[in-house]
C-alpha atoms as a PDB file:
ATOM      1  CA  UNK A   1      41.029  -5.844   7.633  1.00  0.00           C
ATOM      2  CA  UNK A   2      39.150  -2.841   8.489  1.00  0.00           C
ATOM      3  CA  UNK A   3      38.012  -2.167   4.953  1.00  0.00           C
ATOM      4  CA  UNK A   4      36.871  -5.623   4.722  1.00  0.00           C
ATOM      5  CA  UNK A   5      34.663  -5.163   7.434  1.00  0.00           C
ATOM      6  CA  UNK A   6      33.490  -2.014   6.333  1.00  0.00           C
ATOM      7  CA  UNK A   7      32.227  -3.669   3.144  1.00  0.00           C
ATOM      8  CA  UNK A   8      30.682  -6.476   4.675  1.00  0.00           C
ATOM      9  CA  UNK A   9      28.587  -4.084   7.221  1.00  0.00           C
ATOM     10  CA  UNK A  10      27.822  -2.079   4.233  1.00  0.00           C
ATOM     11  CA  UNK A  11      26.644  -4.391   1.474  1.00  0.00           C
ATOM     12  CA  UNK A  12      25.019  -6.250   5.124  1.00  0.00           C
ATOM     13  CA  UNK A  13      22.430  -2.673   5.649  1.00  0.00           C
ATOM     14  CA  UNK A  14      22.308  -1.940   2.112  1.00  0.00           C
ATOM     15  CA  UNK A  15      20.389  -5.539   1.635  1.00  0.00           C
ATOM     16  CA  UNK A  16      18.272  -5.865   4.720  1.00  0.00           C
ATOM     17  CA  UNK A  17      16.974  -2.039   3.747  1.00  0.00           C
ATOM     18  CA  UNK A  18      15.801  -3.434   0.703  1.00  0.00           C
ATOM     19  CA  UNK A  19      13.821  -6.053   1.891  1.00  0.00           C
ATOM     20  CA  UNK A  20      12.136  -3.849   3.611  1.00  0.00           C
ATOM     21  CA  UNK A  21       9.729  -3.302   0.936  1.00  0.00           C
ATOM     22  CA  UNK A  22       7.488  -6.377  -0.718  1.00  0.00           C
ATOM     23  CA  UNK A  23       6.379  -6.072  -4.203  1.00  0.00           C
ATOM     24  CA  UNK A  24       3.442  -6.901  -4.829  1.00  0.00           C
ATOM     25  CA  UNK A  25       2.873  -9.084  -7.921  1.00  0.00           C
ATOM     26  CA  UNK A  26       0.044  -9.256 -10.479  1.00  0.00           C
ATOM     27  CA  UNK A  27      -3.054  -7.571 -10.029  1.00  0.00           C
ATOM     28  CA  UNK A  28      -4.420  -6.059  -7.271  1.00  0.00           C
ATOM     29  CA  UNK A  29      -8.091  -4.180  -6.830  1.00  0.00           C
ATOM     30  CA  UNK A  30      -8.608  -1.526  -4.284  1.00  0.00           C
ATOM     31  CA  UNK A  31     -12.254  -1.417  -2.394  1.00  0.00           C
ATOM     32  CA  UNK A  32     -13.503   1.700  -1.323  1.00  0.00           C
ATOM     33  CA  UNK A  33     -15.715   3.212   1.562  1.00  0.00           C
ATOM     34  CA  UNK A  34     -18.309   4.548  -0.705  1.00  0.00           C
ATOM     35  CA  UNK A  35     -20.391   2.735  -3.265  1.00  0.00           C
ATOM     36  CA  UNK A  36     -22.489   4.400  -6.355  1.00  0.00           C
ATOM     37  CA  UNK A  37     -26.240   5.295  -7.448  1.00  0.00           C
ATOM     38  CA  UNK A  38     -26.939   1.544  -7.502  1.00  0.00           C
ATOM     39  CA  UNK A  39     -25.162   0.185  -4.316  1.00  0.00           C
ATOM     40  CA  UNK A  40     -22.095  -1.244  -5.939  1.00  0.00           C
ATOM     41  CA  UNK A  41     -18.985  -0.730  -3.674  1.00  0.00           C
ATOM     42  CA  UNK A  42     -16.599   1.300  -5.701  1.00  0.00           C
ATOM     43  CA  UNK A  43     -13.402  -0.112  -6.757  1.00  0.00           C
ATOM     44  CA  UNK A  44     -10.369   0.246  -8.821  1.00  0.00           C
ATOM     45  CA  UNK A  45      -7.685  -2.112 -10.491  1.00  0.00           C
ATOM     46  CA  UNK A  46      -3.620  -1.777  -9.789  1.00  0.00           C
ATOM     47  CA  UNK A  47      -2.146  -3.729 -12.545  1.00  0.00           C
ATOM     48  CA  UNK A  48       1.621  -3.071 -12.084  1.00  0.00           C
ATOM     49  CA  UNK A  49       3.954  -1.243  -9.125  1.00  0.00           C
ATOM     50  CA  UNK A  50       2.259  -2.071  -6.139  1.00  0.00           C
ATOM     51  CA  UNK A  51       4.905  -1.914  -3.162  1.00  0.00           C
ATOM     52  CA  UNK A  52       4.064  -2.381   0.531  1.00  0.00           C
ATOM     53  CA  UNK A  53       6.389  -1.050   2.863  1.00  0.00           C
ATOM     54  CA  UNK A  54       6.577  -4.242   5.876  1.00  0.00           C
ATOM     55  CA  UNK A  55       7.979  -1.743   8.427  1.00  0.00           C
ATOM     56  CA  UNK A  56       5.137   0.644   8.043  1.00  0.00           C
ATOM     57  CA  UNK A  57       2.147  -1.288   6.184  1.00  0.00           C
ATOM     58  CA  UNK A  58       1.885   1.546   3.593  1.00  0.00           C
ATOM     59  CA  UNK A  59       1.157   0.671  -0.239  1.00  0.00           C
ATOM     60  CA  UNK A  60       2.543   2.956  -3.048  1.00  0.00           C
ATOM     61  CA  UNK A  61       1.267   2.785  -6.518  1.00  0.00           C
ATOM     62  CA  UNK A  62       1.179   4.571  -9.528  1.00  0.00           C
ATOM     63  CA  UNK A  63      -2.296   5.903 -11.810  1.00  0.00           C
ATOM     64  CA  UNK A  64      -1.730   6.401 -15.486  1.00  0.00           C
ATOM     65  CA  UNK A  65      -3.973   8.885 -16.554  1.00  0.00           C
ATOM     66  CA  UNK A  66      -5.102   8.633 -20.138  1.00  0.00           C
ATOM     67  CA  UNK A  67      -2.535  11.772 -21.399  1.00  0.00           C
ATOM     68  CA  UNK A  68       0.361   8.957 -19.857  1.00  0.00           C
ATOM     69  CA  UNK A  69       1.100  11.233 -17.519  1.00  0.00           C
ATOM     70  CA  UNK A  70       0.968   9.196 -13.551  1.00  0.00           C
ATOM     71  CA  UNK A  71       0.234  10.314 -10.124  1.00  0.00           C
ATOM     72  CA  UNK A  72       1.749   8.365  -7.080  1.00  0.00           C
ATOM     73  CA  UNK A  73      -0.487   7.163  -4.278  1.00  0.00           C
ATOM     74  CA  UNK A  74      -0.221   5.719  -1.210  1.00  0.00           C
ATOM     75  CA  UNK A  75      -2.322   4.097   1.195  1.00  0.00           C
ATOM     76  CA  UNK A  76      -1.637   4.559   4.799  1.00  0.00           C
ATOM     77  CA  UNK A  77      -3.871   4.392   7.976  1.00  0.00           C
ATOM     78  CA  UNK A  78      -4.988   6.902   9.623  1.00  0.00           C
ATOM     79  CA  UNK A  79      -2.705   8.618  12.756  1.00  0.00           C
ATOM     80  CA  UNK A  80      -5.407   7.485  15.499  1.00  0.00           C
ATOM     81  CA  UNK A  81      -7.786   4.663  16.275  1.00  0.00           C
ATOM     82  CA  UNK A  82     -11.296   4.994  15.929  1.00  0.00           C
ATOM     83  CA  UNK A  83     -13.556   4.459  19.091  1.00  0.00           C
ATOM     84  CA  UNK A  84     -13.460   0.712  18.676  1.00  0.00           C
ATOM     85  CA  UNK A  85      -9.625   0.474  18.335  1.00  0.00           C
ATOM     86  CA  UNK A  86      -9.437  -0.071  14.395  1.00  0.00           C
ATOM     87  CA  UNK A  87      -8.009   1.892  12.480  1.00  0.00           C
ATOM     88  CA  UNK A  88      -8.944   3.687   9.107  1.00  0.00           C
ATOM     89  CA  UNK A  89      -7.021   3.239   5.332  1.00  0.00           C
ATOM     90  CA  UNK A  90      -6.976   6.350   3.154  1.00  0.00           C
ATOM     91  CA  UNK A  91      -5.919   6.635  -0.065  1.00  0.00           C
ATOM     92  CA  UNK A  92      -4.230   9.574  -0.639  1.00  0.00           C
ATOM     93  CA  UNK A  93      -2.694  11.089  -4.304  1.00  0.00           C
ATOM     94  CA  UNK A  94       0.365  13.660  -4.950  1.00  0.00           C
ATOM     95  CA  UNK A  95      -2.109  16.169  -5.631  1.00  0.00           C
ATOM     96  CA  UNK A  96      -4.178  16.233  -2.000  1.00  0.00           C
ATOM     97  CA  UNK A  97      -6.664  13.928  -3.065  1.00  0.00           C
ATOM     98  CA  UNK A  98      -7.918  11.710  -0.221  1.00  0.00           C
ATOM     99  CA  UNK A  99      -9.950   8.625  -1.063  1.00  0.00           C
ATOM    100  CA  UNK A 100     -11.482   5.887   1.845  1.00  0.00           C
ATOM    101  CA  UNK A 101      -9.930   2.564   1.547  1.00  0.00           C
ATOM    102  CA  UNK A 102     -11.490  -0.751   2.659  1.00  0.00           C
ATOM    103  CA  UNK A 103      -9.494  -3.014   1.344  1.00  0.00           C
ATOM    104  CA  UNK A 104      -7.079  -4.593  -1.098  1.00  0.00           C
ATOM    105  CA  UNK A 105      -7.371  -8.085  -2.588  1.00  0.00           C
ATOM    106  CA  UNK A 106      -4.480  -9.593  -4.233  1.00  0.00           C
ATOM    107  CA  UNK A 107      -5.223 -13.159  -5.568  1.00  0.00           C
ATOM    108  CA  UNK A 108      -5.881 -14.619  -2.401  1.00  0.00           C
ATOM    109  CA  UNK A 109      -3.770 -12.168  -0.453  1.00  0.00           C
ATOM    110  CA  UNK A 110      -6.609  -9.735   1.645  1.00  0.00           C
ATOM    111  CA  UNK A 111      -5.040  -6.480   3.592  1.00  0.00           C
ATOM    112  CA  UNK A 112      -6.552  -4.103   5.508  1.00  0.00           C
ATOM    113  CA  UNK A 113      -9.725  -5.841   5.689  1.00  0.00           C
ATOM    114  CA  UNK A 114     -10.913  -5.752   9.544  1.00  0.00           C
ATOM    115  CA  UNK A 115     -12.750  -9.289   9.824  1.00  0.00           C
ATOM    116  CA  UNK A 116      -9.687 -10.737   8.601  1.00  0.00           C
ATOM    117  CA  UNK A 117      -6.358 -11.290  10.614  1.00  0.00           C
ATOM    118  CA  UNK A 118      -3.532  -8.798   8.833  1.00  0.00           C
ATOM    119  CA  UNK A 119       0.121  -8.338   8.588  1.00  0.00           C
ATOM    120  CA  UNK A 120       0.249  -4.612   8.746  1.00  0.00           C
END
């Protein structure tokens, strides 16, 4: 009897852990803070691996360089609240890079974006 219950309470954590985490499917293109020469807001495309963690609202991805090596990154928001009570979303890679976010469209799925009501 105890064993039973054991295994039930286990296999019980061991699946609500893992739905912790939503993958995000299909395509997914990541806005940045700063634009280029001509005004265009910069941007980059996440075709595959995207995973937001629900507890914590952070994304983790991977970047395949052109050698197929990767580097993971996350994005995460910043520790405190600006002066108006938002919050800002860096970007940050394995090897210390730190990149401003703005926001992340996924079909018709928006996070982070600050006019927009979000789940993080």
């Amino acid at each position: 009897m105890k064993k039973s219950v054991w295994l039930i309470a286990s296999v019980l954590f061991f699946s609500l852990s893992c739905t912790e985490f939503e993958e995000v499917g299909g395509s997914c293109t990541v806005y940045l803070k700063d634009t280029d020469a001509g005004g265009t807001q910069s941007s980059y495309v996440i075709e595959q691996d995207l995973r937001r963690n629900k507890k914590t609202g952070v994304f983790t991805y991977r970047i395949f360089d052109e050698d197929g090596s990767s580097k993971l990154w996350s994005i995460s928001r910043a520790k405190d609240p600006e002066e108006d009570g938002t919050y800002r979303y860096f970007s940050k890679s394995q090897d210390g890079r730190t990149i401003e976010v703005d926001r992340i469209e996924c079909g018709n799925q928006i996070y982070l974006h600050k006019d927009v009501d979000e789940e993080d």
